[in-house]
C-alpha atoms as a PDB file:
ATOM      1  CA  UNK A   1     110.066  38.653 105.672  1.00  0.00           C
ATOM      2  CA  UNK A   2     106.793  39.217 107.571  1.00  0.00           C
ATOM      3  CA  UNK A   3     107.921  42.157 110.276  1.00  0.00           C
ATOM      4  CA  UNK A   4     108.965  44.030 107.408  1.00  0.00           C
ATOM      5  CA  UNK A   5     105.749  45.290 106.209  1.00  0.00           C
ATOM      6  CA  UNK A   6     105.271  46.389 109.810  1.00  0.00           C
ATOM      7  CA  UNK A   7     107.348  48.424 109.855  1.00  0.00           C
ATOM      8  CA  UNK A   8     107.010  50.039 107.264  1.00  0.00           C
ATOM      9  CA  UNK A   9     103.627  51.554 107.807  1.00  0.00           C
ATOM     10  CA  UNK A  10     104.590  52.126 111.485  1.00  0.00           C
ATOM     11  CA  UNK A  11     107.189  54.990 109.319  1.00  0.00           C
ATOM     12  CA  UNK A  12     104.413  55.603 106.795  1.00  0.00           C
ATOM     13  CA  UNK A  13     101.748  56.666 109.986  1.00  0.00           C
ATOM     14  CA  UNK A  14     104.389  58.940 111.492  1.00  0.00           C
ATOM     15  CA  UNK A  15     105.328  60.779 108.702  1.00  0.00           C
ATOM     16  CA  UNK A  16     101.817  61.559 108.005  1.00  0.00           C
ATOM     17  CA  UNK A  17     101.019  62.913 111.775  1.00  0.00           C
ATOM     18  CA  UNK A  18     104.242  65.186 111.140  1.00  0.00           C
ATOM     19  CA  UNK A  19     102.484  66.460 107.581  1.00  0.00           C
ATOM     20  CA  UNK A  20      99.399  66.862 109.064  1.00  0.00           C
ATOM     21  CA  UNK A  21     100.798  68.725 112.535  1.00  0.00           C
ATOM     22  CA  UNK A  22     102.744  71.148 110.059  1.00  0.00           C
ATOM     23  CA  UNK A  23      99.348  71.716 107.857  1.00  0.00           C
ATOM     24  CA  UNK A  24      97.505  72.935 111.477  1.00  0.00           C
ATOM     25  CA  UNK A  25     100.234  75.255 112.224  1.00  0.00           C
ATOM     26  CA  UNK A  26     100.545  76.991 108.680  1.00  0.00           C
ATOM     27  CA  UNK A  27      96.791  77.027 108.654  1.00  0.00           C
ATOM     28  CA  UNK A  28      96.836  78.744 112.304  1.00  0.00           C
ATOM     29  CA  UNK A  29      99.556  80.958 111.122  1.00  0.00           C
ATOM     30  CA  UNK A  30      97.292  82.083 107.930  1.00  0.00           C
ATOM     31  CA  UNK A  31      94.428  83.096 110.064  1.00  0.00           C
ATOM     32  CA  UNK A  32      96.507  85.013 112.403  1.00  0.00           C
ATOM     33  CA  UNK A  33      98.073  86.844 109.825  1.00  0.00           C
ATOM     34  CA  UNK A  34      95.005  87.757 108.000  1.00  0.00           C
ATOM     35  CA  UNK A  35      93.416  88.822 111.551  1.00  0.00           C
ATOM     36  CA  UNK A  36      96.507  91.058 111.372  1.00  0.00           C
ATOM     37  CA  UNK A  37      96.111  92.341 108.085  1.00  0.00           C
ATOM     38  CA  UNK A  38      92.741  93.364 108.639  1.00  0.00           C
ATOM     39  CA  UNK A  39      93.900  95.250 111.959  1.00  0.00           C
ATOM     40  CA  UNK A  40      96.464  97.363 109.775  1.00  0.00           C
ATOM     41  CA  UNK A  41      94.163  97.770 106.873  1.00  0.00           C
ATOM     42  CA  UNK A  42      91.169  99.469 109.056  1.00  0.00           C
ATOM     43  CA  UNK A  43      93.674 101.366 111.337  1.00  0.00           C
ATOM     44  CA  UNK A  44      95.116 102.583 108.685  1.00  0.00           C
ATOM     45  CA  UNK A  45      91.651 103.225 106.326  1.00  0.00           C
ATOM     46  CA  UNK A  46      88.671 103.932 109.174  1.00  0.00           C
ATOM     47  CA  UNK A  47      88.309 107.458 108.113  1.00  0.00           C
ATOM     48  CA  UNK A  48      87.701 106.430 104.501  1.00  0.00           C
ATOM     49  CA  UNK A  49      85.380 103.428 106.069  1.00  0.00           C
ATOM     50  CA  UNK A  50      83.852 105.769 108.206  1.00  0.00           C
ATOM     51  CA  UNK A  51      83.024 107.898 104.801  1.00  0.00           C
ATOM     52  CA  UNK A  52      81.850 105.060 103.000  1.00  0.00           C
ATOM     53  CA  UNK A  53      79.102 104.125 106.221  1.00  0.00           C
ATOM     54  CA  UNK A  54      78.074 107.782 106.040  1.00  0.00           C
ATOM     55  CA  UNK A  55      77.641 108.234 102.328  1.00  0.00           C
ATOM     56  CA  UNK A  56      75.291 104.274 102.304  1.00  0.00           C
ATOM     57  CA  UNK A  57      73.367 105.880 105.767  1.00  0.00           C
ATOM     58  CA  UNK A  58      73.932 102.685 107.290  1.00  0.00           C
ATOM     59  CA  UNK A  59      74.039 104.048 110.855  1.00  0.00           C
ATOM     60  CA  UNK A  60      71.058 106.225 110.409  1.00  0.00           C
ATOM     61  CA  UNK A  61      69.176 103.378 108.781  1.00  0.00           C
ATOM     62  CA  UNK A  62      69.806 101.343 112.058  1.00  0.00           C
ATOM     63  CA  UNK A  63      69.187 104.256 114.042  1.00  0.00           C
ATOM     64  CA  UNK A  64      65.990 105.010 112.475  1.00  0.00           C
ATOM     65  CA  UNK A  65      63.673 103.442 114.991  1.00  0.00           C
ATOM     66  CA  UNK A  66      64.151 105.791 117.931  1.00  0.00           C
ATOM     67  CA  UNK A  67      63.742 109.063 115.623  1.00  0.00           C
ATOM     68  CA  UNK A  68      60.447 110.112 114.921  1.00  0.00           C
ATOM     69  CA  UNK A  69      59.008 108.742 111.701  1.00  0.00           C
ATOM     70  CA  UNK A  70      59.268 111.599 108.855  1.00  0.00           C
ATOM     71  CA  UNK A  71      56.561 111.405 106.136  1.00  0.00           C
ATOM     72  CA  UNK A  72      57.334 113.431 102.444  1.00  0.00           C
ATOM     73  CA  UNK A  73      54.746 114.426 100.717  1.00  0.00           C
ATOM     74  CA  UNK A  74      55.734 114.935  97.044  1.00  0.00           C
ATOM     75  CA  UNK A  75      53.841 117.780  95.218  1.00  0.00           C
ATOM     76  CA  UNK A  76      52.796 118.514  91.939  1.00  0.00           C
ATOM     77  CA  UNK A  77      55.461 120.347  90.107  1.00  0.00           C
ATOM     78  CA  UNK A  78      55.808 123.465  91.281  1.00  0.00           C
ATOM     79  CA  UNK A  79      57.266 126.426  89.451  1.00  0.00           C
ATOM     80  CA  UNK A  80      60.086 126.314  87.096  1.00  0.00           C
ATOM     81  CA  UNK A  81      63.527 127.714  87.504  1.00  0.00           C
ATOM     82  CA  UNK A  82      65.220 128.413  84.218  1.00  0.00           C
ATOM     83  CA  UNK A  83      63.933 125.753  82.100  1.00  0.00           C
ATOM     84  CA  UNK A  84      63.694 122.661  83.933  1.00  0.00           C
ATOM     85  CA  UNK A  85      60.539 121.912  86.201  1.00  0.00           C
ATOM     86  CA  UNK A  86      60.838 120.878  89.783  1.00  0.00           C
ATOM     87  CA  UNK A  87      58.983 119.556  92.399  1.00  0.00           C
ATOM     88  CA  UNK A  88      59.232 120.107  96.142  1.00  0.00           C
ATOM     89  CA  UNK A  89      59.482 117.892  98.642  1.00  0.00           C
ATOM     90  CA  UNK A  90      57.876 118.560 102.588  1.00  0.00           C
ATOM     91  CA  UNK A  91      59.089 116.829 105.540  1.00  0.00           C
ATOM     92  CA  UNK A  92      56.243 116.091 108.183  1.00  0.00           C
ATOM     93  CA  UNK A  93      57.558 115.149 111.194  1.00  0.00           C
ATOM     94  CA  UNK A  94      55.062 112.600 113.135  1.00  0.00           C
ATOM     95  CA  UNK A  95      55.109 112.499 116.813  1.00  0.00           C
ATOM     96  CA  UNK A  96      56.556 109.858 118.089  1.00  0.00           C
ATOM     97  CA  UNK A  97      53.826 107.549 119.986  1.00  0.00           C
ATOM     98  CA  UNK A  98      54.554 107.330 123.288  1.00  0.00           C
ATOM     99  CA  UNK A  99      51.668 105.296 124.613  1.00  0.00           C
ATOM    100  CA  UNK A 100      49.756 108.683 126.034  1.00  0.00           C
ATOM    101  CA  UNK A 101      49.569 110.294 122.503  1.00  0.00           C
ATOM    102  CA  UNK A 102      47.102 109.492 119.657  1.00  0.00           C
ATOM    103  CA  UNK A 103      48.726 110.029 116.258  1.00  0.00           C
ATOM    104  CA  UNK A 104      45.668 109.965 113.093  1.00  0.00           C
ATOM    105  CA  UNK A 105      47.261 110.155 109.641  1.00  0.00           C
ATOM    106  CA  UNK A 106      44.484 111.720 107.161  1.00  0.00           C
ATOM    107  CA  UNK A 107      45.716 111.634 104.191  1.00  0.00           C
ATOM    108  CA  UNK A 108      48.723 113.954 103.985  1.00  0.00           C
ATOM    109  CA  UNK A 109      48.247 114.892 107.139  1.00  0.00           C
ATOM    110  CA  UNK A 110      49.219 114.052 110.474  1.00  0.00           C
ATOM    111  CA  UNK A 111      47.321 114.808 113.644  1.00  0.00           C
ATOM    112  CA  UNK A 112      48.107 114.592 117.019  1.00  0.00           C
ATOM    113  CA  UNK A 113      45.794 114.969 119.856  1.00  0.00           C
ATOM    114  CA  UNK A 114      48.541 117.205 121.657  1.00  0.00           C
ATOM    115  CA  UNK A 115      47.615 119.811 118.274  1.00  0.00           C
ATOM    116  CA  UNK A 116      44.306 119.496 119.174  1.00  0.00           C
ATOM    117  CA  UNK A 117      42.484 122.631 121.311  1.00  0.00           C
ATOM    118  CA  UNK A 118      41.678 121.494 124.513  1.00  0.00           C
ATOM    119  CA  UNK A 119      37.489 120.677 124.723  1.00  0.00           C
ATOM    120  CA  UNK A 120      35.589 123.751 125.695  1.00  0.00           C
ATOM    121  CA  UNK A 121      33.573 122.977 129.500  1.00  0.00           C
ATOM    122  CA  UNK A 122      29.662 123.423 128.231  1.00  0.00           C
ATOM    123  CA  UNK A 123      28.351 126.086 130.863  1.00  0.00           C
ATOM    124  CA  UNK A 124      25.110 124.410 132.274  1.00  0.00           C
ATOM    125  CA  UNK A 125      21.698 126.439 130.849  1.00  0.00           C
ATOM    126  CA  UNK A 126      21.176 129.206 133.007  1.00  0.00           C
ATOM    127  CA  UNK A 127      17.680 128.993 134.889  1.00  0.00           C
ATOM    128  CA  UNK A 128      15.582 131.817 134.465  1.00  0.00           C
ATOM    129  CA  UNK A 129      13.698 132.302 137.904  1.00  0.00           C
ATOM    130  CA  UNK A 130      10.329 132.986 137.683  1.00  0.00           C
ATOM    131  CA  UNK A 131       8.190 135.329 140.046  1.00  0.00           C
ATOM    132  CA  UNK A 132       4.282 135.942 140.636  1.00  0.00           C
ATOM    133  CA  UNK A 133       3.269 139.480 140.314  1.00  0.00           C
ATOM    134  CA  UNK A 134      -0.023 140.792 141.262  1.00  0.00           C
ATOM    135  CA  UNK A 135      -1.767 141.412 138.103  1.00  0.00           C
ATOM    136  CA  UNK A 136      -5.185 143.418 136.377  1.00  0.00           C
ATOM    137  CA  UNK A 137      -6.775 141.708 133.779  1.00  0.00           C
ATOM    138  CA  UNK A 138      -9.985 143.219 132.168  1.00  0.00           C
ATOM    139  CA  UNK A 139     -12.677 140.830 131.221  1.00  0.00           C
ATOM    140  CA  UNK A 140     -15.975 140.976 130.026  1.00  0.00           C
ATOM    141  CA  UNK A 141     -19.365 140.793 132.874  1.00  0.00           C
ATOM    142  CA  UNK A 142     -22.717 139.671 131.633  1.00  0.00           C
ATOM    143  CA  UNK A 143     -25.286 141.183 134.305  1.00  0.00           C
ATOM    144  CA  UNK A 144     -28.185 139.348 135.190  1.00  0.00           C
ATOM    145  CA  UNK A 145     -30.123 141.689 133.066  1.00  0.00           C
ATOM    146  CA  UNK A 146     -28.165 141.445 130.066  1.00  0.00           C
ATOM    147  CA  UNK A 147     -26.071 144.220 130.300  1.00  0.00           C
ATOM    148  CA  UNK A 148     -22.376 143.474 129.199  1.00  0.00           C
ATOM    149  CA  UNK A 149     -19.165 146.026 130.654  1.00  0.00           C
ATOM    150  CA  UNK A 150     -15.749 145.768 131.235  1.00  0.00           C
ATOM    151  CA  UNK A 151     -14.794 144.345 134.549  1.00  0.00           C
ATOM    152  CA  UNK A 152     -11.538 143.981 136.296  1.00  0.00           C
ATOM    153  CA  UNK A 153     -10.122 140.507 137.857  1.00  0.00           C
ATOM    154  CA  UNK A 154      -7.059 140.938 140.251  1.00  0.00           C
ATOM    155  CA  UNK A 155      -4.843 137.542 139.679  1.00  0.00           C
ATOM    156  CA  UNK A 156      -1.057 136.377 140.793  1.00  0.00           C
ATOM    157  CA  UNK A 157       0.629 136.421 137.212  1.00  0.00           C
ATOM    158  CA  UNK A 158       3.872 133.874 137.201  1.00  0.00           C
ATOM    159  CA  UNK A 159       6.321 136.202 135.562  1.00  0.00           C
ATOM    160  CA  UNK A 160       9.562 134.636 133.923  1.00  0.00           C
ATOM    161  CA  UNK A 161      10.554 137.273 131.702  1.00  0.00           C
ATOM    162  CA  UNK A 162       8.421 140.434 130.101  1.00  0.00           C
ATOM    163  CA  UNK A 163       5.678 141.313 132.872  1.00  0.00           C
ATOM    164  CA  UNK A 164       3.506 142.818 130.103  1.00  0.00           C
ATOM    165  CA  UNK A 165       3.931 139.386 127.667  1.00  0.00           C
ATOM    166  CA  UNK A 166       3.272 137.561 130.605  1.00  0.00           C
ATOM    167  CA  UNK A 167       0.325 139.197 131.509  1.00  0.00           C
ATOM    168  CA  UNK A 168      -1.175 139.532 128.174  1.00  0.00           C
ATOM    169  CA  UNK A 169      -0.957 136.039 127.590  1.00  0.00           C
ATOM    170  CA  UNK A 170      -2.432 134.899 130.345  1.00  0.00           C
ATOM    171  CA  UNK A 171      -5.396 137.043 129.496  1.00  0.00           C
ATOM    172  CA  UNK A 172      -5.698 135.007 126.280  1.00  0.00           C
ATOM    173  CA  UNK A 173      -5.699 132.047 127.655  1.00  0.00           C
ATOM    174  CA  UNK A 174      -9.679 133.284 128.817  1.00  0.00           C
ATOM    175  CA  UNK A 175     -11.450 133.152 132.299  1.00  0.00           C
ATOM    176  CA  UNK A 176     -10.800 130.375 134.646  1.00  0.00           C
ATOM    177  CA  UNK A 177     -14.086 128.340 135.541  1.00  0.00           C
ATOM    178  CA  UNK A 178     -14.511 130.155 138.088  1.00  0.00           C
ATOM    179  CA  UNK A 179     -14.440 133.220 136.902  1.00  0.00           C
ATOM    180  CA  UNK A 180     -16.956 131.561 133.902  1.00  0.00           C
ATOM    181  CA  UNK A 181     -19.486 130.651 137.107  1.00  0.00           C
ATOM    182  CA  UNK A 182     -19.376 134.062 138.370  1.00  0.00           C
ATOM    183  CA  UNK A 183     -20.201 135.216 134.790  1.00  0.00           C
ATOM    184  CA  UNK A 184     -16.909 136.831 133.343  1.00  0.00           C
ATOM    185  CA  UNK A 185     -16.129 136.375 129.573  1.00  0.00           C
ATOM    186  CA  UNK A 186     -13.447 137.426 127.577  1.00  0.00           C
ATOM    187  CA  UNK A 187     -14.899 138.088 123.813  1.00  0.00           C
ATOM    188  CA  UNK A 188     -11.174 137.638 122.575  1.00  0.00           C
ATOM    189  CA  UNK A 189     -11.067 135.069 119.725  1.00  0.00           C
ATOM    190  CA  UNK A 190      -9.925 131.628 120.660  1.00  0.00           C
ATOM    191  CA  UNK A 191      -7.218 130.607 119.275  1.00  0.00           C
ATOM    192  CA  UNK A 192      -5.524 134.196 119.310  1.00  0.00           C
ATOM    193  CA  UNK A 193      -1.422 134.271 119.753  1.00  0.00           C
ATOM    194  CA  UNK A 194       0.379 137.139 120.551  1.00  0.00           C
ATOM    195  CA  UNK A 195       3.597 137.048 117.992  1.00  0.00           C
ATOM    196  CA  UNK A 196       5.363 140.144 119.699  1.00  0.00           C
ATOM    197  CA  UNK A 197       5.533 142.978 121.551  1.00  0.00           C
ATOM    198  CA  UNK A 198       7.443 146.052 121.507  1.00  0.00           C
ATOM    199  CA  UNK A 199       7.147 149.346 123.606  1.00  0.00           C
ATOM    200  CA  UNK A 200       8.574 152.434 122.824  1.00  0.00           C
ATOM    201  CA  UNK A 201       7.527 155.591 123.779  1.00  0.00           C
ATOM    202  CA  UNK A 202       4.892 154.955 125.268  1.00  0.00           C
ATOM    203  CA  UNK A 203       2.882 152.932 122.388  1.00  0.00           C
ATOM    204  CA  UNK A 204       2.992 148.805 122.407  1.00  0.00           C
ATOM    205  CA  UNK A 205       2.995 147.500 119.271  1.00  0.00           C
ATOM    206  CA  UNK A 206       1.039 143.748 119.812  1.00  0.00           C
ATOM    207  CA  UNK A 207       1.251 141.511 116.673  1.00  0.00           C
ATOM    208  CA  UNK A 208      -1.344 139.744 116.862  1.00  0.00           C
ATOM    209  CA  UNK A 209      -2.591 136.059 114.957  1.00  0.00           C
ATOM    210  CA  UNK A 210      -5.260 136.700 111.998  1.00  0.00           C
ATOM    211  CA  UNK A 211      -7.817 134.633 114.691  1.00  0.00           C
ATOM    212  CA  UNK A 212      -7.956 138.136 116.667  1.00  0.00           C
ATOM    213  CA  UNK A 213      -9.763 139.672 113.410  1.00  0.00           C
ATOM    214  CA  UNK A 214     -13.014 136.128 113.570  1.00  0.00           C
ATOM    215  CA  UNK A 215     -15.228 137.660 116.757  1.00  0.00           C
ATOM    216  CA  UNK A 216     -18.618 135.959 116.753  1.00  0.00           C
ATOM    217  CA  UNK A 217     -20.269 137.788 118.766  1.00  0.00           C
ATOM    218  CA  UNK A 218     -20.626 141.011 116.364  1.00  0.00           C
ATOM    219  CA  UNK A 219     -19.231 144.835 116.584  1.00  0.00           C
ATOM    220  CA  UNK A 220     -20.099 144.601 119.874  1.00  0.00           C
ATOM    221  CA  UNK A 221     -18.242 141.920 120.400  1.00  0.00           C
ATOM    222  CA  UNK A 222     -14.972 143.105 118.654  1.00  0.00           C
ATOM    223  CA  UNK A 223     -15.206 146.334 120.576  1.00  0.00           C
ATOM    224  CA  UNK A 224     -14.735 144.747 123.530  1.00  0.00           C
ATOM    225  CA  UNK A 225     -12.136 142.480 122.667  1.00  0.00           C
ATOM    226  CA  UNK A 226     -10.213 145.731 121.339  1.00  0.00           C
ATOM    227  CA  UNK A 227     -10.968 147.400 124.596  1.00  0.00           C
ATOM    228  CA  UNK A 228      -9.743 143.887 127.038  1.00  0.00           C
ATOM    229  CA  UNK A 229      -6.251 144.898 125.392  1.00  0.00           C
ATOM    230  CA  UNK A 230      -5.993 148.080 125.635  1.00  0.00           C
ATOM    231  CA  UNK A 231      -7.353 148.634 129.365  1.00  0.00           C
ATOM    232  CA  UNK A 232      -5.114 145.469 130.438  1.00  0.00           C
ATOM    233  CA  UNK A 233      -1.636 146.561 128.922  1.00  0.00           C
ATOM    234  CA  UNK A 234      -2.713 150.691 130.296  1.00  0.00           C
ATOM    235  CA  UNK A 235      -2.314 149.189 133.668  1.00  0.00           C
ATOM    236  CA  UNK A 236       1.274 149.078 132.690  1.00  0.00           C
ATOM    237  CA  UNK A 237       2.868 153.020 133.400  1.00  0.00           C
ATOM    238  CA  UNK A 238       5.098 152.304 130.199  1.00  0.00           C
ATOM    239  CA  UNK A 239       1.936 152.176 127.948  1.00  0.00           C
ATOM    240  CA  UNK A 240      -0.488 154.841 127.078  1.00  0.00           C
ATOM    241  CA  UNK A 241      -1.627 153.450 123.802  1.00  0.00           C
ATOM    242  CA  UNK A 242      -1.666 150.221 121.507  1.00  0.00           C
ATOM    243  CA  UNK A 243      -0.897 149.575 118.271  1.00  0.00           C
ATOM    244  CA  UNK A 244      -2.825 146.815 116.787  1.00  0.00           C
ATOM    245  CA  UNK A 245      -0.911 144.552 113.982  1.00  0.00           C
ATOM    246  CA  UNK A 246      -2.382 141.069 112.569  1.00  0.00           C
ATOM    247  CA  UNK A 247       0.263 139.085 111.298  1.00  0.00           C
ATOM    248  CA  UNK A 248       3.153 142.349 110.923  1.00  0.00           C
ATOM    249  CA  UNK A 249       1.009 144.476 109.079  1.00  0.00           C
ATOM    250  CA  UNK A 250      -1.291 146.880 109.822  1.00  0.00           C
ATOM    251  CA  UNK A 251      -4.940 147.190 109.190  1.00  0.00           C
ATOM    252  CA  UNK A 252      -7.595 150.085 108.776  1.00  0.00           C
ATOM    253  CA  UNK A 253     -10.201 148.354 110.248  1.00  0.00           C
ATOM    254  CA  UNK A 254     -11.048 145.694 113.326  1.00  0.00           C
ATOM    255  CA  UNK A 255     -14.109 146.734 114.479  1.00  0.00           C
ATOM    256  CA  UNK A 256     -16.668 148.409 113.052  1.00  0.00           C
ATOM    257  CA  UNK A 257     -16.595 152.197 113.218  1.00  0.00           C
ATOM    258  CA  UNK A 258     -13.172 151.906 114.905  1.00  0.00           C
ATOM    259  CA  UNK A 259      -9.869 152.768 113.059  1.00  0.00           C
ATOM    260  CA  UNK A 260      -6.725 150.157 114.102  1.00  0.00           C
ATOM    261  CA  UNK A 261      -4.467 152.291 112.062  1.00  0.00           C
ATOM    262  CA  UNK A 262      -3.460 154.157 114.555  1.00  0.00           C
ATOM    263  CA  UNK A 263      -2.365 153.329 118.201  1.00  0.00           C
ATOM    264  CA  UNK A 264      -5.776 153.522 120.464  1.00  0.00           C
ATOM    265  CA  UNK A 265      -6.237 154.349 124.167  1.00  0.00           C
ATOM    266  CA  UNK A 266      -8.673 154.086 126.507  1.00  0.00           C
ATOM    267  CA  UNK A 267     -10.148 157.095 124.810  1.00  0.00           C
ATOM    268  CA  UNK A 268     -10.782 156.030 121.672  1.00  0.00           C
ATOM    269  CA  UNK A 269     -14.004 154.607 122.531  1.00  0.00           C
END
């Protein structure tokens, strides 16, 4: 009566292997077949499927990062057409950054530094060159007896541009200290700038500062200073006369006795 039992569960154990080894096979069939019946299904339907990818954009979606990034800018509505409004759309293409190309969004906009004009080469400042010309400038002489006339001092004149506004500068700039020691004066007003000066025809118009009209040392004085300018800029063979303007305009009287409305020569005293 005890073996019994043993053998009975010895039958029980071996039916279940055989249940369990025909479950693994039907189960290994079922996959097989369904691997099978998906084969048939998409040979049969990968047009449609193909259709169905293309309509959802899946492959352009994961294609997307090696196209160059597109930006729309919606605009206000634009004109109507019959009687619903639309609105347009515009498709900015952005570079695609490279690693040698700056891309700058600005709003809206999208810049690239291959859009941008290349970066004009800044000429260096040309160098005027400057020369020395011999010179006559007209001064005023005290003699040891008190007589005063118009003298002429030879000088090397650095010339840059006009020889004339060169010249006549220098001759407001005064005597030099040793010209002072030898007793030359100029009676011109200190202070005096030339503004401009224009020759044509023969007449040089010098605008002159108002300080040219304050001459301390009387009508004497400004007669002289008239005359300094006019025998100077004569030396010139361009200029026959000058006309004499204070501040652009031009006035009746400088000196005493002497009309400035009119260009003056050497004659005119």
């Amino acid at each position: 009566m005890g073996r019994q039992p043993a053998r009975k569960t010895h039958s029980t154990g071996k039916k279940r292997r055989k249940k369990k080894s025909k479950g693994l096979h039907l189960g290994a069939s079922f996959w097989v077949m369904l691997v099978l019946l998906v084969g048939v299904i998409f040979y049969f339907t990968h047009d449609d499927l193909e259709k169905v990818f293309s309509n959802t954009k899946l492959f352009s979606k994961l294609k997307q990062e090696d196209k160059p990034l597109v930006v729309e800018d919606i605009e206000s509505p634009g004109s109507k057409t019959g009687t619903s409004a639309g609105k347009s759309t515009v498709k900015k293409e952005i570079p695609k950054d490279d690693g040698k190309n700056t891309i700058i969004k600005m709003g809206n906009q999208v810049v690239s530094d291959k859009d941008k004009p290349a970066p004009k080469k800044q000429e260096p400042p040309k160098q005027i060159q400057s020369t020395f010309r011999d010179s006559a400038l007209y001064f005023v002489f005290f003699s040891p007896n008190g007589d005063i006339k118009l003298s002429k001092i030879n000088r090397k004149v650095q010339v840059a541009g006009s020889p004339l506004q060169a010249v006549m500068d220098v001759l407001l700039e005064g005597a030099t200290p040793d010209e002072l020691n030898q007793g030359y004066l100029s009676l011109i007003p200190p202070g005096t700038k030339l503004r401009s000066i224009r020759v044509s025809d023969g007449i040089a118009s010098m605008d002159f500062s108002e300080e040219f009209m304050f001459n301390t040392f009387g009508p004497e004085g400004m007669k002289n200073q008239l005359k300094q300018i006019i025998y100077t800029a004569s030396e010139f063979p361009t200029v026959k006369a000058v006309q004499f303007l204070i501040d652009g305009k031009k006035v009746d009287y400088i000196a005493e006795g002497v009309k400035t409305k009119e260009p003056l020569t050497k004659n005119s005293f």
